[in-house]
C-alpha atoms as a PDB file:
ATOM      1  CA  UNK A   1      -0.253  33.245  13.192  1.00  0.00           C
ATOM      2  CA  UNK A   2      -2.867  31.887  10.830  1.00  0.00           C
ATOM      3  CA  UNK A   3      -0.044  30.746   8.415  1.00  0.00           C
ATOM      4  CA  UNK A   4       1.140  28.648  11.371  1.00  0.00           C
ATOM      5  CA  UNK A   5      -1.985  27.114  12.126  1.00  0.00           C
ATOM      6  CA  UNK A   6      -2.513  25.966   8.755  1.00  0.00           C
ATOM      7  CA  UNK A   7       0.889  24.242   8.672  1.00  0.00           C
ATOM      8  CA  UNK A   8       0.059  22.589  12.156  1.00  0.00           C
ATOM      9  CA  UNK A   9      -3.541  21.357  10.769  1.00  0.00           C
ATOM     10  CA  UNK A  10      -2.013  20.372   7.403  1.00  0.00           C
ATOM     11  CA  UNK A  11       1.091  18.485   9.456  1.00  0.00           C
ATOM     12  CA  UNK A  12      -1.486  16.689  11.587  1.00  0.00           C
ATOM     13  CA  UNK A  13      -4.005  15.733   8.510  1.00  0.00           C
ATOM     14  CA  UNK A  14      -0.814  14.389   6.868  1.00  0.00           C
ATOM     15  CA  UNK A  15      -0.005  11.893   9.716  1.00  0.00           C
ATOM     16  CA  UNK A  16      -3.517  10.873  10.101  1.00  0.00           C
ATOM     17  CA  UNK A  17      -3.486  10.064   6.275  1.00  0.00           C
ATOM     18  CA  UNK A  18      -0.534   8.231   7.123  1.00  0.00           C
ATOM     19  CA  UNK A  19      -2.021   5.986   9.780  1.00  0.00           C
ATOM     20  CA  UNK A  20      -4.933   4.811   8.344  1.00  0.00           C
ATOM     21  CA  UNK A  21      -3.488   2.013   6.608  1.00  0.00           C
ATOM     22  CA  UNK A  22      -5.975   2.203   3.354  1.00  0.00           C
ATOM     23  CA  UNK A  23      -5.576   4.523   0.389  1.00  0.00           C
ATOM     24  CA  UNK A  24      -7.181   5.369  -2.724  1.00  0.00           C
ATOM     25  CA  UNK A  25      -4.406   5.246  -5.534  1.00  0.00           C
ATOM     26  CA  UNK A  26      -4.902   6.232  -9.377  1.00  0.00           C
ATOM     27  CA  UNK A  27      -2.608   4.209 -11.845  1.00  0.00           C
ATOM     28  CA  UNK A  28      -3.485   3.750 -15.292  1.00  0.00           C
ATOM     29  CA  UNK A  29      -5.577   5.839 -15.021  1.00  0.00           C
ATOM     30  CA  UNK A  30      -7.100   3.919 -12.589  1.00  0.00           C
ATOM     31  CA  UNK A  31      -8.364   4.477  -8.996  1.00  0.00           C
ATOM     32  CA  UNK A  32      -7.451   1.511  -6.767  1.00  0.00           C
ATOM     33  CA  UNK A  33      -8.512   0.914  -3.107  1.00  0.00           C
ATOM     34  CA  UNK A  34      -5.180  -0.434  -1.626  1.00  0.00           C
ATOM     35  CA  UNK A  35      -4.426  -1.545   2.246  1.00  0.00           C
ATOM     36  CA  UNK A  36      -1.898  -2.876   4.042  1.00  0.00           C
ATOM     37  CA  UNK A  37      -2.158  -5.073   7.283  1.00  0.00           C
ATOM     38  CA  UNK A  38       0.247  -6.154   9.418  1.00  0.00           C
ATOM     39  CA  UNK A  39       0.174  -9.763   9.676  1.00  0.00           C
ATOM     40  CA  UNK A  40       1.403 -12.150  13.057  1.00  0.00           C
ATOM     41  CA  UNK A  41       4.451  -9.204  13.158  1.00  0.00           C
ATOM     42  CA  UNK A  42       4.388  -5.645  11.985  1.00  0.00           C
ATOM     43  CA  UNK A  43       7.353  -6.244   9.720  1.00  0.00           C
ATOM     44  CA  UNK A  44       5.330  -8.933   7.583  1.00  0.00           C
ATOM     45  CA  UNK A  45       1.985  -7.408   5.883  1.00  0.00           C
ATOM     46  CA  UNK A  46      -0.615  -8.085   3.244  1.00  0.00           C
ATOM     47  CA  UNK A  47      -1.880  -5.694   0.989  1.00  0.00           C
ATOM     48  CA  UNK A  48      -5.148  -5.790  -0.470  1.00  0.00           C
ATOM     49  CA  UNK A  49      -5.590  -3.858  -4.076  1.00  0.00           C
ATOM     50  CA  UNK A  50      -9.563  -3.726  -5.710  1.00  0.00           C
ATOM     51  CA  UNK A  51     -10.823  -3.779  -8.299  1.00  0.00           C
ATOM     52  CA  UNK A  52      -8.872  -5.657 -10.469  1.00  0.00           C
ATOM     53  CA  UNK A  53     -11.516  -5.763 -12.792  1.00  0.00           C
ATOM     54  CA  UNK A  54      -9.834  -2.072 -13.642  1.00  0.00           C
ATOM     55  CA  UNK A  55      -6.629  -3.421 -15.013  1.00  0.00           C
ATOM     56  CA  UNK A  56      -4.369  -6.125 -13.091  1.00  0.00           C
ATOM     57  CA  UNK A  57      -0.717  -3.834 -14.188  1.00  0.00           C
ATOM     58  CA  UNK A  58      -2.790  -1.516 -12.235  1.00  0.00           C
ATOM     59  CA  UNK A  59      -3.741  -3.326  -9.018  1.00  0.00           C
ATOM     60  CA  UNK A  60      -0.254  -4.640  -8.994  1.00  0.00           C
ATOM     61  CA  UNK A  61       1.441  -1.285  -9.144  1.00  0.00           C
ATOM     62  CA  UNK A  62      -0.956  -0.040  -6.484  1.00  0.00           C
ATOM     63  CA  UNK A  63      -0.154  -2.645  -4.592  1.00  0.00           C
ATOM     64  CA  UNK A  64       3.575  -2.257  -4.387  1.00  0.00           C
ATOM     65  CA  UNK A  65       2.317   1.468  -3.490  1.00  0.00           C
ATOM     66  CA  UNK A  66       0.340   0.807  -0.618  1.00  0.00           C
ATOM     67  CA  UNK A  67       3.450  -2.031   0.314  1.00  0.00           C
ATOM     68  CA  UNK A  68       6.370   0.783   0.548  1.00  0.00           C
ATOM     69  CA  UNK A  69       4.231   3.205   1.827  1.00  0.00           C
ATOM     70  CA  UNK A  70       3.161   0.852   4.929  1.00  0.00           C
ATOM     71  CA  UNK A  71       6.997  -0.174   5.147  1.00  0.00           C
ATOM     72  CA  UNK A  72       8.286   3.684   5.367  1.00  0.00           C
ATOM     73  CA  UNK A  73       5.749   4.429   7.727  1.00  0.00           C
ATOM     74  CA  UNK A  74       6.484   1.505  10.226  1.00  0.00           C
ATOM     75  CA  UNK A  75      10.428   0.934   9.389  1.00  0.00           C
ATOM     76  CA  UNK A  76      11.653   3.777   7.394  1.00  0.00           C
ATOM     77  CA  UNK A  77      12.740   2.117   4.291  1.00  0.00           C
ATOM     78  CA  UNK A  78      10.704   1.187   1.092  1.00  0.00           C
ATOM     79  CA  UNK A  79      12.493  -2.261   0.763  1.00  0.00           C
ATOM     80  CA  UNK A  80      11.069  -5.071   0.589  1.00  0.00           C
ATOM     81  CA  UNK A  81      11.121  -8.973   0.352  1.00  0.00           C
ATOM     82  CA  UNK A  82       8.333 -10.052  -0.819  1.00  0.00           C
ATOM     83  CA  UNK A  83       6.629 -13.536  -0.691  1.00  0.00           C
ATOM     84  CA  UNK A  84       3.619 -12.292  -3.579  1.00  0.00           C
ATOM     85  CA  UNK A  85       4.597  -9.545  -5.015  1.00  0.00           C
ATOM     86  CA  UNK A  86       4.388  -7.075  -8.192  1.00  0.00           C
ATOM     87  CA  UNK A  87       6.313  -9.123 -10.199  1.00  0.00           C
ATOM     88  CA  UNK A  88       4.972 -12.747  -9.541  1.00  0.00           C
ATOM     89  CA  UNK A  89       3.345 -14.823 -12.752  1.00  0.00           C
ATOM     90  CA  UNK A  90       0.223 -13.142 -13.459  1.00  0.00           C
ATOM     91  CA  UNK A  91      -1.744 -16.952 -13.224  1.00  0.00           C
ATOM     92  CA  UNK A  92      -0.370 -17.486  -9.828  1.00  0.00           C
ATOM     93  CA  UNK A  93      -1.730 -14.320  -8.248  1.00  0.00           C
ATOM     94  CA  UNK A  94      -4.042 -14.520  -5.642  1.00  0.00           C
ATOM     95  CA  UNK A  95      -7.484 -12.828  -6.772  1.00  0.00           C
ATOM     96  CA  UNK A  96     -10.264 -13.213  -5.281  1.00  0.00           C
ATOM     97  CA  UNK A  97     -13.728 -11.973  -6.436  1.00  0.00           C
ATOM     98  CA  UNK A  98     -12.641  -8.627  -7.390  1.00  0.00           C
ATOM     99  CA  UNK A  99      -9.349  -8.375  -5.061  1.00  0.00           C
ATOM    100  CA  UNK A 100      -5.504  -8.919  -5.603  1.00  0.00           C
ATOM    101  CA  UNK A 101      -3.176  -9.891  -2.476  1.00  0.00           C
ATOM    102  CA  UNK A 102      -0.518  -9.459  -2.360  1.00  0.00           C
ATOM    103  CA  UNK A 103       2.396 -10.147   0.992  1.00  0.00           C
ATOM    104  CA  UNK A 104       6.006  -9.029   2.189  1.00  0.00           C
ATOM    105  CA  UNK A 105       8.301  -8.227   4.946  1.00  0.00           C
ATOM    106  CA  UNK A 106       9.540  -5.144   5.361  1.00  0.00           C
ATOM    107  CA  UNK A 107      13.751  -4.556   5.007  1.00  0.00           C
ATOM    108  CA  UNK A 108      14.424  -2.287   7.357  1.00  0.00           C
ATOM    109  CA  UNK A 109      18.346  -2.533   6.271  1.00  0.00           C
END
């Protein structure tokens, strides 16, 4: 019975990991604070990525993290079109103090 329980507790702190929205991420060795929010409809979100003082490759891989993860979670696919994304010019990323930005729309096709 105990082995059950500890599959039920470890199911249910897996989904409330999942729901939070925010997540710590290490990438270049690295630890990045990363969240997604839904913007004016779930299926287009932001996601915010700090510090970039750390290392922008970094922020910018964490970011696409935090992006697919927040699209399989809502549509059940990691594609998506972005509108600031991972691979936009490094000088026309949007940082701000000590955060990157970056936005999409979940593909749910």
């Amino acid at each position: 019975m105990s082995g059950l329980f500890r599959m039920v507790a470890l199911g249910a702190a897996l989904l409330a990991a999942g729901c939070g929205g925010r997540s710590e991420i290490a990438f270049d060795g690295e630890v990045y604070r990363a969240r997604a929010a839904q913007d004016e409809t779930r299926q287009d979100f932001t996601v915010s990525v700090r510090p970039v003082s750390a290392g922008l490759q970094g922020a910018r891989l964490a970011g696409a993290h935090e992006a697919k993860r927040y699209c399989i979670v809502n549509y059940g696919s990691s594609r998506i079109a972005w509108t600031v994304g991972p691979e936009t010019e490094a000088s026309t990323l949007p940082v701000e103090g000590n955060t990157l930005t970056l936005a999409g729309t979940c593909d749910p096709q």
